[in-house]
Protein backbone atom coordinates (compact mmCIF):
# COMPACT_ATOMS: atom_id res chain seq x y z
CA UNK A 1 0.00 0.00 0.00
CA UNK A 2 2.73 2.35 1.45
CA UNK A 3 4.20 1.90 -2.59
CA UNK A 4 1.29 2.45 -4.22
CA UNK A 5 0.91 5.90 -2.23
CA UNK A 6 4.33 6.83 -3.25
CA UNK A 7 3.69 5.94 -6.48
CA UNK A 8 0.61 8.01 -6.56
CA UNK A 9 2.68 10.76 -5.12
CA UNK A 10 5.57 10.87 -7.57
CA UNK A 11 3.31 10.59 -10.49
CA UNK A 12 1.31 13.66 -9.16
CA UNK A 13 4.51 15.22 -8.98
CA UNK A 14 5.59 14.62 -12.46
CA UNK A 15 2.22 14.79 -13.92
CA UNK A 16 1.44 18.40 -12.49
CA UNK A 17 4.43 20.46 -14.24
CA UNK A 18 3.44 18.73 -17.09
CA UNK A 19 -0.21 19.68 -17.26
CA UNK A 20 0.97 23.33 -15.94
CA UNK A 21 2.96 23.36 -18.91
CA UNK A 22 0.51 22.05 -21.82
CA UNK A 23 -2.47 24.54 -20.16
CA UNK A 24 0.77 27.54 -20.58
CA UNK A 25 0.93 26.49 -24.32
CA UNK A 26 -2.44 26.32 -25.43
CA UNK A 27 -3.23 29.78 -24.02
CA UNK A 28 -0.02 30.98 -26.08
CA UNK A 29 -1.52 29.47 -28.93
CA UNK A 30 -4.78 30.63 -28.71
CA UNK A 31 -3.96 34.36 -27.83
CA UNK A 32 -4.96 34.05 -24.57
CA UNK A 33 -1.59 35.77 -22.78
CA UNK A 34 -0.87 38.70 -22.01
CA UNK A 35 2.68 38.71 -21.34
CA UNK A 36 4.90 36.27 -21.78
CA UNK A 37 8.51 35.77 -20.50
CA UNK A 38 11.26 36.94 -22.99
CA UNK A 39 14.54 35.32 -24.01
CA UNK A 40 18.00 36.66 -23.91
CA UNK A 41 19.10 38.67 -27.21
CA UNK A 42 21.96 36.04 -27.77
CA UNK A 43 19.91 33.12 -26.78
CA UNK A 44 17.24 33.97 -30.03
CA UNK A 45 20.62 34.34 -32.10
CA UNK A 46 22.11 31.27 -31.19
CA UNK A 47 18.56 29.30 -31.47
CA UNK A 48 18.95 30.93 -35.54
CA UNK A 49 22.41 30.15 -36.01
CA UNK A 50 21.63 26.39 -34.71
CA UNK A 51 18.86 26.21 -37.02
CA UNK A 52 20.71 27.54 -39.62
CA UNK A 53 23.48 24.76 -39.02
CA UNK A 54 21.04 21.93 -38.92
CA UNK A 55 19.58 22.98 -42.29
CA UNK A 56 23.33 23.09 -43.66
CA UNK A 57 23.64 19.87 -42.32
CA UNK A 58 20.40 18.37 -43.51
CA UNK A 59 20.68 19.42 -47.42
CA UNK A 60 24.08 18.37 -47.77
CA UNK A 61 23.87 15.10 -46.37
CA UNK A 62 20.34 14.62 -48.32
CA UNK A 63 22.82 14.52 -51.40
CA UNK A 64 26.17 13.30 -50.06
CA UNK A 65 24.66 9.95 -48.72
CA UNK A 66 24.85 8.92 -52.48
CA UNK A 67 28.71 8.27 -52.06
CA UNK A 68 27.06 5.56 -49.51
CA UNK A 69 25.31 4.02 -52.41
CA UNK A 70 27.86 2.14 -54.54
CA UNK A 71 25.28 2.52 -57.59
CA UNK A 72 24.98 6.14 -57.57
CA UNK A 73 26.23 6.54 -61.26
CA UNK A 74 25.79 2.91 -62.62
CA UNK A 75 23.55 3.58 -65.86
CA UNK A 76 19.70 2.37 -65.32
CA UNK A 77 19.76 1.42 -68.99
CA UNK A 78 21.87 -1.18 -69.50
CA UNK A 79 21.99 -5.11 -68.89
CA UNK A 80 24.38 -7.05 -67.09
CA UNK A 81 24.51 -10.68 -66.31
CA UNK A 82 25.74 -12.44 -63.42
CA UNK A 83 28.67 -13.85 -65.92
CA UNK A 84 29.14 -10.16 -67.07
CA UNK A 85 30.12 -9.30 -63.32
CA UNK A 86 31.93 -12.31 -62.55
CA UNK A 87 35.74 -11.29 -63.39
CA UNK A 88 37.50 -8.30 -62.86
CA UNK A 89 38.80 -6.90 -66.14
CA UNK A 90 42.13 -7.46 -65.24
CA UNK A 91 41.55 -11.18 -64.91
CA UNK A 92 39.36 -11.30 -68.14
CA UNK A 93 42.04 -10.18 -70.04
CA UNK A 94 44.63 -12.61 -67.83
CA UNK A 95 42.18 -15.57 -69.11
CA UNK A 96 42.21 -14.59 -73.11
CA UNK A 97 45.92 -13.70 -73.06
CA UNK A 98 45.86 -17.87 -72.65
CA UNK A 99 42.43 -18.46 -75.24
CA UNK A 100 43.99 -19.97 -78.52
CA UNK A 101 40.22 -20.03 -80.35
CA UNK A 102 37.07 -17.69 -80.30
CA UNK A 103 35.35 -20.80 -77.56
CA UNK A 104 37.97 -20.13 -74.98
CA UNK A 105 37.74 -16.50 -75.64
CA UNK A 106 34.09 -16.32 -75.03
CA UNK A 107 34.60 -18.41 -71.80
CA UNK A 108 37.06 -16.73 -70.39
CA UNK A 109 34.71 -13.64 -70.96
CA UNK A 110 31.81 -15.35 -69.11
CA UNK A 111 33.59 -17.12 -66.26
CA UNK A 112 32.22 -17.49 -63.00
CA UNK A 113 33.19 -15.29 -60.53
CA UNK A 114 36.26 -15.86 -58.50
CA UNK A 115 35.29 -13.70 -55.67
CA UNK A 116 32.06 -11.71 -55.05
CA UNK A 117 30.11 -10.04 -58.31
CA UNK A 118 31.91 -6.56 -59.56
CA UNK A 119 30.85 -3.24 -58.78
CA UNK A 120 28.00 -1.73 -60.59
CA UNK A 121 29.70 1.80 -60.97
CA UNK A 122 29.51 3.96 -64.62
CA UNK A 123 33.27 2.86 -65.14
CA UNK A 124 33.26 -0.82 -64.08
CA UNK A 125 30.51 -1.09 -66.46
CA UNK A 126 32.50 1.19 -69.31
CA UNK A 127 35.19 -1.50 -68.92
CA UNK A 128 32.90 -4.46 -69.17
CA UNK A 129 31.49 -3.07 -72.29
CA UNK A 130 35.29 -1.85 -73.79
CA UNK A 131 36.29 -5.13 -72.94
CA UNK A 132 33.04 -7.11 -74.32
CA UNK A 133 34.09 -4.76 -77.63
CA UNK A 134 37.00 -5.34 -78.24
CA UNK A 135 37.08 -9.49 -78.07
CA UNK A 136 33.75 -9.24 -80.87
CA UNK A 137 36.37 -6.89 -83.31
CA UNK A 138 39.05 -9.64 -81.83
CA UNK A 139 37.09 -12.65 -83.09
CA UNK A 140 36.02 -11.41 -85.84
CA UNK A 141 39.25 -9.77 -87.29
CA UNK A 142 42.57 -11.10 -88.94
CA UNK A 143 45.45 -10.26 -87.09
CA UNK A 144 46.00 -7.42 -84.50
CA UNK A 145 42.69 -4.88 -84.95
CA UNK A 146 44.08 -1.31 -83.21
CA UNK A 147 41.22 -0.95 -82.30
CA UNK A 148 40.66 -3.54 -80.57
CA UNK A 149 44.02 -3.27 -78.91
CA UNK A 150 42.98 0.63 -77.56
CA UNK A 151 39.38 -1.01 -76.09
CA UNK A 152 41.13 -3.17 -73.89
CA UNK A 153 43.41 -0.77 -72.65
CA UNK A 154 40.58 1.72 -72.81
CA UNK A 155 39.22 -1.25 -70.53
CA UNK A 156 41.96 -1.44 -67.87
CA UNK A 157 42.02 2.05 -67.44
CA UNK A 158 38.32 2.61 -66.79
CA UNK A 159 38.25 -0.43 -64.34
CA UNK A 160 41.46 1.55 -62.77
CA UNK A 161 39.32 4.61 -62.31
CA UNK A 162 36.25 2.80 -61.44
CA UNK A 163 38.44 1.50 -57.98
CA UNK A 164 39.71 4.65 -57.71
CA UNK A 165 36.13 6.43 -57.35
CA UNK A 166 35.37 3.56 -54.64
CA UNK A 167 38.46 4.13 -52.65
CA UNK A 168 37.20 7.97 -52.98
CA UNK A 169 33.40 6.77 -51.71
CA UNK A 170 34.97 4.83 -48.70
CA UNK A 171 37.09 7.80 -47.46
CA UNK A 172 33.89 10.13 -47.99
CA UNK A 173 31.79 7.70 -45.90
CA UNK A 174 34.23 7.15 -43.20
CA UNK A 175 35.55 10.93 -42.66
CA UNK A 176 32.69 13.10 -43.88
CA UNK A 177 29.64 11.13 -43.57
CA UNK A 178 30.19 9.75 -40.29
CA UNK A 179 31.41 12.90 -39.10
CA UNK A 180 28.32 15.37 -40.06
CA UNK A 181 25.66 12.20 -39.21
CA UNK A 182 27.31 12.56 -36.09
CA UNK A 183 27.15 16.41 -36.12
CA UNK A 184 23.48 16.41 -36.40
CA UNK A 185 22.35 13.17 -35.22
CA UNK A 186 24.04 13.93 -31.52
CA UNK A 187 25.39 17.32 -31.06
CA UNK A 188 22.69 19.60 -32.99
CA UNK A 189 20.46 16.69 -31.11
CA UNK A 190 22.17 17.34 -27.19
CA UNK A 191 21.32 21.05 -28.57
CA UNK A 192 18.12 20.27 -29.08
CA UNK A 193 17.28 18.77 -26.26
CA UNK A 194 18.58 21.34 -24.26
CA UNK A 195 16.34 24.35 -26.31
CA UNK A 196 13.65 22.12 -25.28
CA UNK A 197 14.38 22.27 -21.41
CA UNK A 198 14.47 26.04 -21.93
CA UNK A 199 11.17 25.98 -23.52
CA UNK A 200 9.50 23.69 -20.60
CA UNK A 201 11.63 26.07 -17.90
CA UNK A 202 9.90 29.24 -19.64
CA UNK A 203 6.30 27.23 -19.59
CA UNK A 204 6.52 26.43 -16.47
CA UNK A 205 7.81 29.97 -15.17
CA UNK A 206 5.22 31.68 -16.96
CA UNK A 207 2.10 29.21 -15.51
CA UNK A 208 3.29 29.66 -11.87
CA UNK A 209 3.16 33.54 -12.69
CA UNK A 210 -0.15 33.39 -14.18
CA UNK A 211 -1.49 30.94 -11.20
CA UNK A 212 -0.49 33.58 -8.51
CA UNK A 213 -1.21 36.60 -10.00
CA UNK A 214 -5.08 35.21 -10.45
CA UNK A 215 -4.71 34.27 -6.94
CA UNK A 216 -3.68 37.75 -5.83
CA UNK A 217 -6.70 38.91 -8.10
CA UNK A 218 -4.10 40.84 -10.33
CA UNK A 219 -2.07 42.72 -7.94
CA UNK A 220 1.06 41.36 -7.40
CA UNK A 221 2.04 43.35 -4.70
CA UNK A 222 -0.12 41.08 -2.80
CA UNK A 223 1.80 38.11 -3.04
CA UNK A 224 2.15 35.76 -0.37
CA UNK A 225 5.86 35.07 0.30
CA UNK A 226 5.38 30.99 -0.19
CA UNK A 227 4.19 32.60 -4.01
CA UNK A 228 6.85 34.81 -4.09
CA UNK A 229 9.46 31.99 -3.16
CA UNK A 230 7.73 30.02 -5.91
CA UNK A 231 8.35 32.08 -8.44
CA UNK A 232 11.59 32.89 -7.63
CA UNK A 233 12.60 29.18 -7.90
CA UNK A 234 10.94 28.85 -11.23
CA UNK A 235 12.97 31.66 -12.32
CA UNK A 236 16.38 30.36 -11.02
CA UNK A 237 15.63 27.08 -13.15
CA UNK A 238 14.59 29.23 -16.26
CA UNK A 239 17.79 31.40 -16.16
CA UNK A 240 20.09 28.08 -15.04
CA UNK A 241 18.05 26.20 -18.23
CA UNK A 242 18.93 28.82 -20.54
CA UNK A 243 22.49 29.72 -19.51
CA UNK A 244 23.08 25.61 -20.14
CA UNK A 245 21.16 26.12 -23.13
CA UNK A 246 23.87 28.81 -24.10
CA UNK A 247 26.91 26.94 -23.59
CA UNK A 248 25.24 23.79 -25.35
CA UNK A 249 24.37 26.14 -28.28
CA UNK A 250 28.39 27.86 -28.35
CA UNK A 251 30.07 24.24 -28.34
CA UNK A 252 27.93 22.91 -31.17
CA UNK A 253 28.60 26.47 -33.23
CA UNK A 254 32.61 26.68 -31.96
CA UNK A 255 33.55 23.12 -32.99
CA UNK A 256 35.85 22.70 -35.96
CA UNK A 257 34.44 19.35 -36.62
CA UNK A 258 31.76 20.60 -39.62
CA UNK A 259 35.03 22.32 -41.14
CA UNK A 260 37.25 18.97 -40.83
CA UNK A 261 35.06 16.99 -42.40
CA UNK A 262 34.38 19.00 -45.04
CA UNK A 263 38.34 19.56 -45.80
CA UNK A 264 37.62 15.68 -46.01
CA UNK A 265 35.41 15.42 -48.65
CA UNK A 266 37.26 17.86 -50.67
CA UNK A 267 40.54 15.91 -49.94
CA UNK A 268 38.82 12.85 -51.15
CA UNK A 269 37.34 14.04 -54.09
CA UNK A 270 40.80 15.69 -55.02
CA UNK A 271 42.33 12.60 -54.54
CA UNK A 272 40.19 10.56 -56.81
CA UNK A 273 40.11 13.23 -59.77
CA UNK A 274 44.16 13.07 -59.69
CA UNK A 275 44.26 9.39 -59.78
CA UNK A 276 41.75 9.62 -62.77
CA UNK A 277 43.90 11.83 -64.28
CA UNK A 278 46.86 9.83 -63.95
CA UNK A 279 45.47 7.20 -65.16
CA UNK A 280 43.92 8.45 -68.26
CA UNK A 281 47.31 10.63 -68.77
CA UNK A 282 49.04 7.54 -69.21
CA UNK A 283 46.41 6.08 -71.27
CA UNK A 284 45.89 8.88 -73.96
CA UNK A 285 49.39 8.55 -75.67
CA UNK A 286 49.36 4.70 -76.33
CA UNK A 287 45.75 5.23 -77.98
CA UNK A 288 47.05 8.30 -79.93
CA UNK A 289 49.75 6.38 -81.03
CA UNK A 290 47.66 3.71 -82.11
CA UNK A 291 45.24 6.32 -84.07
CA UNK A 292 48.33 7.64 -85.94
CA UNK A 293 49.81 4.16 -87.12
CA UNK A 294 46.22 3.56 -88.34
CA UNK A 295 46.20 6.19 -90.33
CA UNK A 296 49.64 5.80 -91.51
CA UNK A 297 48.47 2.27 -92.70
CA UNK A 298 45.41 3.34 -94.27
CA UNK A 299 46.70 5.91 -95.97
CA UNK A 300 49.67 3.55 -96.98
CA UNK A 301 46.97 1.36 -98.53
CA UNK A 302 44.80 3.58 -100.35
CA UNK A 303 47.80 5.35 -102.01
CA UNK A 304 48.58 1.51 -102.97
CA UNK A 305 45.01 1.65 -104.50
């Protein structure tokens, strides 16, 4: 019994504030207040500045989550089999080195996976199609087809910069994903929570004001000191809620986190364009060079004509 009463007791205890609280808002909402306690200058523009912050965070990370999803840029169009994604390119063209007729060739193209199924990214699948290209000019050609030739190195290259652009996505994720999901998900969150105990502080202040100034039929003067104490306590916890408030607000606007992790991103990004670059540098000379001995043999042949 002696429980249940104490239940009873804390409930009522709990409950109370709360309903004070909910009766405070609805008369804000309805018009119903007169006067209403105001916040500190700086707390209004740190509540903006937070808000603004949690926006930032919000719109960027509504579009940078892509680099979570490995298919971000993998064309909806096409078609690939499982046999298409079975090999890397690398070992595709390990396996027809070795083919000695168009059979092995095509099964070397198709051969089951090794390890788990390639990434569907726009490059991995640019290989598997420069690759797919140039064994059909291959097998159907006599002798050494340039063209050919420059699709599978075309093929190499794009698989190169296909890893590349993962090894980018992973050190996006890990750095400036994890950082800002972090940003907003906890601190913009502990910020939250404490606006929120500012807000319920303010309520509450304002209900106890109203309360004893209907008791005292208006004039305050008349206040009983128990009423007086009352309010004074209510206001302690209002100022104490919002000066927390404050510093919570100042530590989630001061930290260089946001700025790290977007130095991050950029690094990343950086990173991956120069290894593209790189790798298509090295690329562009042995496919010139192959464009300029076939048109040094064709026009060989058709002045032979």
């Amino acid at each position: 019994m002696d429980k249940v009463q104490a239940f009873g007791k804390n409930f009522s205890a709990s409950f109370q504030p709360f309903a004070q609280r909910t009766q405070q808002y609805v008369k804000e909402q309805l018009g119903q207040v007169d006067e209403k306690t105001q916040l500190p200058d700086e707390y209004i523009e740190l509540e903006k500045r937070v808000d603004a912050l949690k926006q930032v965070h919000q719109k960027l990370l509504s579009v940078t989550s892509q680099y979570s999803n490995e298919a971000y840029d993998y064309p909806p169009n096409i078609r690939e089999s499982f046999n298409d994604l079975g090999r890397t390119i690398s070992e595709k063209v390990q396996l027809l080195s070795h083919a000695t007729s168009p059979a092995e060739a095509q099964a070397a193209l198709t051969a089951p996976p090794s390890a788990k199924p390639q990434p569907k990214t726009f490059n991995h699948a640019i290989a598997r199609s420069a690759l797919a290209g140039s064994q059909l000019i291959a097998q159907n050609s006599q002798g050494e087809d340039p063209l050919a030739t420059a699709l599978e190195k075309y093929a190499l290259a794009s698989e190169q910069v296909g890893e590349a652009r993962l090894a980018q996505d992973a050190q996006i994720q890990s750095r400036f994903l994890a950082g800002w999901n972090t940003t907003l998900n906890t601190n913009l969150m502990f910020a939250t929570k404490a606006r929120k105990n500012v807000e319920n502080a303010r309520l509450t202040l304002d209900s106890i004001k109203a309360a004893k100034k209907a008791q005292a039929k208006g004039d305050l003067d008349n206040l009983s000191e128990d009423a007086r104490a009352e309010i004074e306590q209510a206001e302690d916890e209002f100022v104490g809620q919002t000066e927390e408030a404050v510093s919570v607000m100042k530590n989630v606007l001061d930290t260089p986190e946001p700025l790290r992790n977007l130095a991050d991103l950029i690094a990343a990004q950086l990173e991956y364009h120069k290894r593209a670059y790189e790798i298509l540098s090295e690329l562009a000379p042995v496919v010139d060079g192959l464009q300029v001995e076939q048109e040094a043999s064709y026009r060989k042949s058709r002045e032979g004509a």
